[in-house]
PDB file of N, CA and C in Angstrom:
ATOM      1  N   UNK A   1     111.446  90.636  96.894  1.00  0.00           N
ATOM      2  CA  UNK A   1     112.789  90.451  96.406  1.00  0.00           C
ATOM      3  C   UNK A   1     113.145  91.539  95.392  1.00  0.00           C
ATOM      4  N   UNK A   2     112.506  91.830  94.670  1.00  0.00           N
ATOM      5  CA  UNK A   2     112.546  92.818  93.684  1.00  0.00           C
ATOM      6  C   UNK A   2     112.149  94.044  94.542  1.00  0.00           C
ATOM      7  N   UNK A   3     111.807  94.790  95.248  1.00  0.00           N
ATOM      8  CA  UNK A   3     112.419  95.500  95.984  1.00  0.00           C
ATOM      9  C   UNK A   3     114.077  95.672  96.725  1.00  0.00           C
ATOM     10  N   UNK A   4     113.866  94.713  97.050  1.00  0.00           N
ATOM     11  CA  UNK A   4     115.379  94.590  97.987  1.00  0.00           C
ATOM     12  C   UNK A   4     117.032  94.624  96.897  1.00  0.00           C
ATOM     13  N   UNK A   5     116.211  94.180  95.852  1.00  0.00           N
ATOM     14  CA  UNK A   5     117.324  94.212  94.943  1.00  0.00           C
ATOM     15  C   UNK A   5     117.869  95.801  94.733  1.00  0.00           C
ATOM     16  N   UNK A   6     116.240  96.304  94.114  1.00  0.00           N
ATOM     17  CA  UNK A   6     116.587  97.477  93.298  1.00  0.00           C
ATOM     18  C   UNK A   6     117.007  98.785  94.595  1.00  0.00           C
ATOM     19  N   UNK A   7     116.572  98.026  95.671  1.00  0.00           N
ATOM     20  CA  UNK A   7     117.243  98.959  96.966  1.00  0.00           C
ATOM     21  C   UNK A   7     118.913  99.161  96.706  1.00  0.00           C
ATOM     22  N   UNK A   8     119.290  97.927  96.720  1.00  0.00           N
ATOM     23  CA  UNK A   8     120.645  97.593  97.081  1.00  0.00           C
ATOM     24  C   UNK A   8     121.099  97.652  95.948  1.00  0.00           C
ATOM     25  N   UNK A   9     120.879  97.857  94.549  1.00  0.00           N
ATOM     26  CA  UNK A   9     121.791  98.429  93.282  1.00  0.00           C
ATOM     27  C   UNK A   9     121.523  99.910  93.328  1.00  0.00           C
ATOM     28  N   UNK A  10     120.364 100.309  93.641  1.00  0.00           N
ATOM     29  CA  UNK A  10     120.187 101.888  93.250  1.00  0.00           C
ATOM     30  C   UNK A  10     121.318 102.517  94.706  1.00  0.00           C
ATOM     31  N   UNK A  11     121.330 102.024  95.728  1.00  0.00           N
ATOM     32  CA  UNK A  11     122.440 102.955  96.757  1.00  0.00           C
ATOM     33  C   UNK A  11     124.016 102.633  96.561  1.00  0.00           C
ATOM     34  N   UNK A  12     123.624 101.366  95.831  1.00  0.00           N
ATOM     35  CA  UNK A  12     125.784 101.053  95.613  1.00  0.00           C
ATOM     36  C   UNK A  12     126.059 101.315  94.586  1.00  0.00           C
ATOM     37  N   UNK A  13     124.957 101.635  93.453  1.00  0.00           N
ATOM     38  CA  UNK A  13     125.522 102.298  92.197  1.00  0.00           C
ATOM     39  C   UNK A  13     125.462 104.100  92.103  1.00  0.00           C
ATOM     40  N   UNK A  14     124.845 104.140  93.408  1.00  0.00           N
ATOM     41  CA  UNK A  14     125.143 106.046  93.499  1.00  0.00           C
ATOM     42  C   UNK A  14     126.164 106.413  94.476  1.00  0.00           C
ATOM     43  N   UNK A  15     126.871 105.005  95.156  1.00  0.00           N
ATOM     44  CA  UNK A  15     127.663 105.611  96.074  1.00  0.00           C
ATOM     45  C   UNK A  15     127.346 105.884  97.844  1.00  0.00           C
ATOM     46  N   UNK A  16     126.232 105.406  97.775  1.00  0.00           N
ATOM     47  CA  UNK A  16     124.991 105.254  99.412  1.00  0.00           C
ATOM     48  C   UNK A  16     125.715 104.036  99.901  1.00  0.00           C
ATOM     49  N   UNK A  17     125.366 104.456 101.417  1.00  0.00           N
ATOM     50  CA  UNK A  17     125.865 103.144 102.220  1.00  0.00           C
ATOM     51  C   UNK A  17     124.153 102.405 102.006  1.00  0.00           C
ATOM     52  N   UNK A  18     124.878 100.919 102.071  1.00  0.00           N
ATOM     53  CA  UNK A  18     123.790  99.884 101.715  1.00  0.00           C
ATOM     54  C   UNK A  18     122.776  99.865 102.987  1.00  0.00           C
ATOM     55  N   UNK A  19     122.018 101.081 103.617  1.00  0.00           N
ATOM     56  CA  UNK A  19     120.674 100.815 105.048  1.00  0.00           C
ATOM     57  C   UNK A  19     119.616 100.843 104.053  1.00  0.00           C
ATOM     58  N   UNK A  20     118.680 100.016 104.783  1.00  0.00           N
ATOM     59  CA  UNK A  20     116.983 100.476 104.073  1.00  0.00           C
ATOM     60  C   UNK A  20     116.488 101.549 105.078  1.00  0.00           C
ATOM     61  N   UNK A  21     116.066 102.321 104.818  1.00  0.00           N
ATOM     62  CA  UNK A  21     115.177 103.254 105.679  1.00  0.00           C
ATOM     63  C   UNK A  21     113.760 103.251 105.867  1.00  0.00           C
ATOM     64  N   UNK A  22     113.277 103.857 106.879  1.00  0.00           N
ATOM     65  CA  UNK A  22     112.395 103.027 107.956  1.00  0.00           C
ATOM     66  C   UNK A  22     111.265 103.084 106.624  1.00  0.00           C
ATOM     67  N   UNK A  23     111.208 104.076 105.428  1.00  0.00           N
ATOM     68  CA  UNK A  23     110.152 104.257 104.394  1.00  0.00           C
ATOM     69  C   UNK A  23     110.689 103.041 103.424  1.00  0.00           C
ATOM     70  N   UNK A  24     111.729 102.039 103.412  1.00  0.00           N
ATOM     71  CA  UNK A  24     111.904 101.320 102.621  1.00  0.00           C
ATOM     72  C   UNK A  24     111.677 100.239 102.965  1.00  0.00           C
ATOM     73  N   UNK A  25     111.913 100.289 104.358  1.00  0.00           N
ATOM     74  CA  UNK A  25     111.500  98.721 105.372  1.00  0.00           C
ATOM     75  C   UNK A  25     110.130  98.849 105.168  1.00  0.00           C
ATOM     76  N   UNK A  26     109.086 100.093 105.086  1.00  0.00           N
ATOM     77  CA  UNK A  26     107.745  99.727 105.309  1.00  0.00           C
ATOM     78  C   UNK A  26     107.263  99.313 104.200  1.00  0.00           C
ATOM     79  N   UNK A  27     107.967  99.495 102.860  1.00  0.00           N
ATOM     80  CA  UNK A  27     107.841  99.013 101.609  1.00  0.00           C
ATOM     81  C   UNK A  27     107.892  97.163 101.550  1.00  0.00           C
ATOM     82  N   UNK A  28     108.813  96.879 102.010  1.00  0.00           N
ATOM     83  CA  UNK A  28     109.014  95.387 102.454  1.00  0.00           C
ATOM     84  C   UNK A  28     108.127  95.039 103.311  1.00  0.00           C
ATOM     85  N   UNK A  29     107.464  95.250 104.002  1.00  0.00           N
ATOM     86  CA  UNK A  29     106.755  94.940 104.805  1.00  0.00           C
ATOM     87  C   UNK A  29     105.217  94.613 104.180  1.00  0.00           C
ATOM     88  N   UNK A  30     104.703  96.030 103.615  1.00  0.00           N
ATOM     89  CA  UNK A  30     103.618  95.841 102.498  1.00  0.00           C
ATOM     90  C   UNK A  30     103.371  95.005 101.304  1.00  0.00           C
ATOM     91  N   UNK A  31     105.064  94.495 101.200  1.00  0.00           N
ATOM     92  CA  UNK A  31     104.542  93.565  99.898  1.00  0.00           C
ATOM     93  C   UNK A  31     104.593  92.320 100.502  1.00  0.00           C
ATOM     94  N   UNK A  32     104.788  91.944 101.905  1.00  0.00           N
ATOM     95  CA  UNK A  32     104.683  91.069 102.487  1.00  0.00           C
ATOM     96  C   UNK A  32     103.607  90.735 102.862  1.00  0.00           C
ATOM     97  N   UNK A  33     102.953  91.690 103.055  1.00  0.00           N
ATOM     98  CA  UNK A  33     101.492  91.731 103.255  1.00  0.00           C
ATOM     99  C   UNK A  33      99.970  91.305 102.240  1.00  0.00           C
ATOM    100  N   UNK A  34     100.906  91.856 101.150  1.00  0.00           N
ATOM    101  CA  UNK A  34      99.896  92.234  99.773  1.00  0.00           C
ATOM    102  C   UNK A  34     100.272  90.705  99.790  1.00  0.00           C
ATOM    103  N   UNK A  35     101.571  90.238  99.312  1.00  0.00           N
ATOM    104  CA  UNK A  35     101.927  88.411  99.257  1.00  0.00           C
ATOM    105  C   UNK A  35     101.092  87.355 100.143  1.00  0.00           C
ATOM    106  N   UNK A  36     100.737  87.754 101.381  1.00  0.00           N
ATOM    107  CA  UNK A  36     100.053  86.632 102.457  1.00  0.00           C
ATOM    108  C   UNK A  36      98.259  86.942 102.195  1.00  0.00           C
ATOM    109  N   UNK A  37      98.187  88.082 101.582  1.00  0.00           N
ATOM    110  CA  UNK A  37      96.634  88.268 101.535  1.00  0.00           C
ATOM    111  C   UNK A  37      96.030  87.807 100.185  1.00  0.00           C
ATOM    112  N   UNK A  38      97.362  87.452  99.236  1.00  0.00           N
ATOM    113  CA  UNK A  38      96.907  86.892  97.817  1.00  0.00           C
ATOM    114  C   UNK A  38      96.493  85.539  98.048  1.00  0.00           C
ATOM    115  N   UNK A  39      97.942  84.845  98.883  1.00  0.00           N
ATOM    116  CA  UNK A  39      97.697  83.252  98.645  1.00  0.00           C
ATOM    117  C   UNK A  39      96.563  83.285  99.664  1.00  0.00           C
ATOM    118  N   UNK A  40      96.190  83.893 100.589  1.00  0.00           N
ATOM    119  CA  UNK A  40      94.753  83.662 101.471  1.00  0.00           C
ATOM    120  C   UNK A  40      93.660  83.483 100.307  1.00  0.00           C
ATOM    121  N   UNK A  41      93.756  84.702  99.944  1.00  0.00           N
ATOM    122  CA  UNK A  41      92.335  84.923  98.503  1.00  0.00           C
ATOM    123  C   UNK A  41      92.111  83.747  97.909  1.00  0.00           C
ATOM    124  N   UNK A  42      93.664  83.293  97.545  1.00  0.00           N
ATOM    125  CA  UNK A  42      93.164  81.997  96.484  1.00  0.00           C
ATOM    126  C   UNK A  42      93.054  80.734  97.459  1.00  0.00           C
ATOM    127  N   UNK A  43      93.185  80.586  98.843  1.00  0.00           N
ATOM    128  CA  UNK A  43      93.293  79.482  98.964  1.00  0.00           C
ATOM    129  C   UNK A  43      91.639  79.696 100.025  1.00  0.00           C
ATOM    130  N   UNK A  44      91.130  80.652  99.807  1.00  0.00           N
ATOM    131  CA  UNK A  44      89.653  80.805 100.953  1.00  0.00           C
ATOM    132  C   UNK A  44      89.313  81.404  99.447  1.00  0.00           C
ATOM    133  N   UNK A  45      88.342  81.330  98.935  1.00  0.00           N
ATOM    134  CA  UNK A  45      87.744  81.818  97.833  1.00  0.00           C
ATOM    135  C   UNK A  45      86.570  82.721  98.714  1.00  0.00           C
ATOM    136  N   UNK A  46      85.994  82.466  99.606  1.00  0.00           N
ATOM    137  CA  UNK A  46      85.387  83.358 100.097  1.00  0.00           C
ATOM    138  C   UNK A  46      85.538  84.520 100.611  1.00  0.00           C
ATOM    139  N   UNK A  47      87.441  84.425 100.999  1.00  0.00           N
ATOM    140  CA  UNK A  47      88.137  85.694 101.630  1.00  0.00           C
ATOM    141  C   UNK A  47      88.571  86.720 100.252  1.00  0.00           C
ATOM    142  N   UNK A  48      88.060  85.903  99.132  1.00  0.00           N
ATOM    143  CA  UNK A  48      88.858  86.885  97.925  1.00  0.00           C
ATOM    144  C   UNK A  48      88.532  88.217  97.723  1.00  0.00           C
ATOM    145  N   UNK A  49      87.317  88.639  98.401  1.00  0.00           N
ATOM    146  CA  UNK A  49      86.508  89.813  97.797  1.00  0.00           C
ATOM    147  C   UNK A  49      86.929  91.044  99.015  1.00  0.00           C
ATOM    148  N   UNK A  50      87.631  90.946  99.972  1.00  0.00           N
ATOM    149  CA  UNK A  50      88.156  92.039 100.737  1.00  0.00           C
ATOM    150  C   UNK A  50      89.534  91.981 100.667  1.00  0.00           C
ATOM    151  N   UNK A  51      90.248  90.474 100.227  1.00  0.00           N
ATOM    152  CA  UNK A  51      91.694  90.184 100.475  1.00  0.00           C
ATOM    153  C   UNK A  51      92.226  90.536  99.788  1.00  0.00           C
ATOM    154  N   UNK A  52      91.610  90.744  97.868  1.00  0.00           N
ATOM    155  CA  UNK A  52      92.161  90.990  96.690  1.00  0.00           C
ATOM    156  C   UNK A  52      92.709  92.303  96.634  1.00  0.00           C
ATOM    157  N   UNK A  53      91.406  93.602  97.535  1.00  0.00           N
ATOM    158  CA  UNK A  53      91.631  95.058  96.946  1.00  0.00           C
ATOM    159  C   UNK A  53      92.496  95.713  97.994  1.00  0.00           C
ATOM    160  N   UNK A  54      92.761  94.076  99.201  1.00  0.00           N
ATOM    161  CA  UNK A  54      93.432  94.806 100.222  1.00  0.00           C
ATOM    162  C   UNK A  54      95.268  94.164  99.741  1.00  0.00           C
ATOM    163  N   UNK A  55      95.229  93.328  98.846  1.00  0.00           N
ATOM    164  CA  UNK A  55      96.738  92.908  98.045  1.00  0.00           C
ATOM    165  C   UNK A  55      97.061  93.981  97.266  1.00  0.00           C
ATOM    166  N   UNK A  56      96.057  94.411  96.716  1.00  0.00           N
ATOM    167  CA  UNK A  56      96.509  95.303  95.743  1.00  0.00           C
ATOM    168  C   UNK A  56      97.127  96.760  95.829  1.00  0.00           C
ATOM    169  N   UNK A  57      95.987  97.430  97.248  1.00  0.00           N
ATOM    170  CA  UNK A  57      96.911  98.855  97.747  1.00  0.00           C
ATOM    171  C   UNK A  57      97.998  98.939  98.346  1.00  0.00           C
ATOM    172  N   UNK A  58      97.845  97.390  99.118  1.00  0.00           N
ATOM    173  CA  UNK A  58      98.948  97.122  99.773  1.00  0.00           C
ATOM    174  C   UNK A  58     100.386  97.113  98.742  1.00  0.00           C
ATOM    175  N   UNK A  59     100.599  96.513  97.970  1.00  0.00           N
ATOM    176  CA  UNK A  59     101.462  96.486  96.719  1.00  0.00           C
ATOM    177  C   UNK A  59     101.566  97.829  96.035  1.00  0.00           C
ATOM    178  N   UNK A  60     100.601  98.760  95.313  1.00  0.00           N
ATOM    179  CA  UNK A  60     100.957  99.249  95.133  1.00  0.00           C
ATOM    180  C   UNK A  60     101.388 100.519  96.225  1.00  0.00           C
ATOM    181  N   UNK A  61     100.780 100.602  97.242  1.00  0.00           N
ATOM    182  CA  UNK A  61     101.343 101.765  98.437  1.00  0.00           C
ATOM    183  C   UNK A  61     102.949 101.680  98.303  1.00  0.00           C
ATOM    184  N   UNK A  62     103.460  99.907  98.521  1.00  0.00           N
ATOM    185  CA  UNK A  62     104.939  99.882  98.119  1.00  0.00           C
ATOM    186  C   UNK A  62     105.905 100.401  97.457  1.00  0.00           C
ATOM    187  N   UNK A  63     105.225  99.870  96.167  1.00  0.00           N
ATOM    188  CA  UNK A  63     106.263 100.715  95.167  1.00  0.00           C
ATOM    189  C   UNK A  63     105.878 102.116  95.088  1.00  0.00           C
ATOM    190  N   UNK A  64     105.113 102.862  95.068  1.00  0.00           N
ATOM    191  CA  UNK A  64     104.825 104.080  95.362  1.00  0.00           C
ATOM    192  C   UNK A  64     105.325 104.759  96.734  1.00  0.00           C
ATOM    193  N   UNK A  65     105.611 103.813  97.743  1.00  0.00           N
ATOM    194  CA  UNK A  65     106.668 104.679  98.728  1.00  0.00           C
ATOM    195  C   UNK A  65     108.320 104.315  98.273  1.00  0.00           C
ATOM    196  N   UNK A  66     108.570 103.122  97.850  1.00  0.00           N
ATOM    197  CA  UNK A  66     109.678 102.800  97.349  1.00  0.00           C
ATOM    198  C   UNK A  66     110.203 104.147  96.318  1.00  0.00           C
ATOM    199  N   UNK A  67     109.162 104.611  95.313  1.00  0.00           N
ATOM    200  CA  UNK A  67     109.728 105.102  94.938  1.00  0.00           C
ATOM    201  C   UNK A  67     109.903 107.086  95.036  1.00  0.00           C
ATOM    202  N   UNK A  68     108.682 106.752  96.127  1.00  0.00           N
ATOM    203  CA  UNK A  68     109.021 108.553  96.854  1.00  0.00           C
ATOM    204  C   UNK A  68     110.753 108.376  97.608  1.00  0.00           C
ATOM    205  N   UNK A  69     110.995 106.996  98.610  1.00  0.00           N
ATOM    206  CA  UNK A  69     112.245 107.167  98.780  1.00  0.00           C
ATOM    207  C   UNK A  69     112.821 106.925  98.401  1.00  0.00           C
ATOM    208  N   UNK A  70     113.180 106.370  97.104  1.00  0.00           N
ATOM    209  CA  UNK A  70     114.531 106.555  96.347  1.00  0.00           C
ATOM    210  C   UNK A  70     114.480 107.947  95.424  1.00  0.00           C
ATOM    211  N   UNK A  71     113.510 108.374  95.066  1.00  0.00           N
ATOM    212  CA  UNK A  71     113.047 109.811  94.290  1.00  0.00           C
ATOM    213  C   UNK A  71     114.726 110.280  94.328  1.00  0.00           C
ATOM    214  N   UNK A  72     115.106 110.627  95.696  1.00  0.00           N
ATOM    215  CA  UNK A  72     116.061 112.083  95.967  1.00  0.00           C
ATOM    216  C   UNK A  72     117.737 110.951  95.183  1.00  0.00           C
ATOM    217  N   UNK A  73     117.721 109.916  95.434  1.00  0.00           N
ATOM    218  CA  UNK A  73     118.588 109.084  95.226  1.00  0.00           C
ATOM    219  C   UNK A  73     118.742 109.074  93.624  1.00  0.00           C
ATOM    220  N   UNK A  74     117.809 108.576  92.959  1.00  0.00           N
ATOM    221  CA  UNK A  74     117.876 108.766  91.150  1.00  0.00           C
ATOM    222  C   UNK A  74     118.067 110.080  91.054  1.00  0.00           C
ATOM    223  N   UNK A  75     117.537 111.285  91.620  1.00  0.00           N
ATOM    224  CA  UNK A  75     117.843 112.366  90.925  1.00  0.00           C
ATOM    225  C   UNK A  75     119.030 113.218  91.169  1.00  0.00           C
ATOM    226  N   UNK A  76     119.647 112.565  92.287  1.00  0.00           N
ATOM    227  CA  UNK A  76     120.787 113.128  92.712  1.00  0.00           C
ATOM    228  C   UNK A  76     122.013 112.682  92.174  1.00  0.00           C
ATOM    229  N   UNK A  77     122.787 113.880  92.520  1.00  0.00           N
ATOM    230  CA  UNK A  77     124.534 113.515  91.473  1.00  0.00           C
ATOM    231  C   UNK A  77     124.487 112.026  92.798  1.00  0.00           C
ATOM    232  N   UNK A  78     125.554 111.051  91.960  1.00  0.00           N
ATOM    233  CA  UNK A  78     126.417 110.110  92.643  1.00  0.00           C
ATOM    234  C   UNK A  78     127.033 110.627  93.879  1.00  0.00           C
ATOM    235  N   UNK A  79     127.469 109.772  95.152  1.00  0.00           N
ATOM    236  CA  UNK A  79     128.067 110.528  95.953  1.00  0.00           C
ATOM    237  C   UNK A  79     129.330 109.935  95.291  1.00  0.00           C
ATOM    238  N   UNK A  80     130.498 111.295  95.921  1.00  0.00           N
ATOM    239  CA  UNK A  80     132.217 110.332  95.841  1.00  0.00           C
ATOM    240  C   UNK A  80     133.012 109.334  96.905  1.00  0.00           C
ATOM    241  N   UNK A  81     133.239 108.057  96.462  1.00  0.00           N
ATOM    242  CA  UNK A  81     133.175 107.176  97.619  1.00  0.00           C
ATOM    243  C   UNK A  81     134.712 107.702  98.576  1.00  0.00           C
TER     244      UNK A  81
END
């Protein structure tokens, strides 16, 4: 959710039409991932020890592509609507 938000304020407050792109969808996707492999961890205590370090790259790969593709977006002038 906090992805999807800061998607959809960072392109309507620069003036972007509101698409996710295919590097922002895969962002959503990964924290969807990192999310189903946490509650596994805690709910298999035995799955915790491959599920944990695989929540965690997974999550951060996210915001770390999230924020290679918005990179050009923050640093760029506003467009004019």
């Amino acid at each position: 959710m906090t992805l999807a938000v800061m998607s959809r304020a960072s392109l309507g407050h620069t003036g972007r039409a509101l698409v996710a792109s295919r590097l922002v969808q895969m962002a959503y996707v990964l924290v969807l991932v990192a999310t189903v492999a946490r509650i596994c961890a805690a709910l298999q205590p035995q799955l915790g020890t491959p599920l944990l370090p695989l929540a965690a790259l997974a999550w951060a790969t996210a915001f770390l592509g999230f924020g290679l593709a918005y990179w050009r977006v923050f640093t760029a002038p506003r467009l004019s609507a």
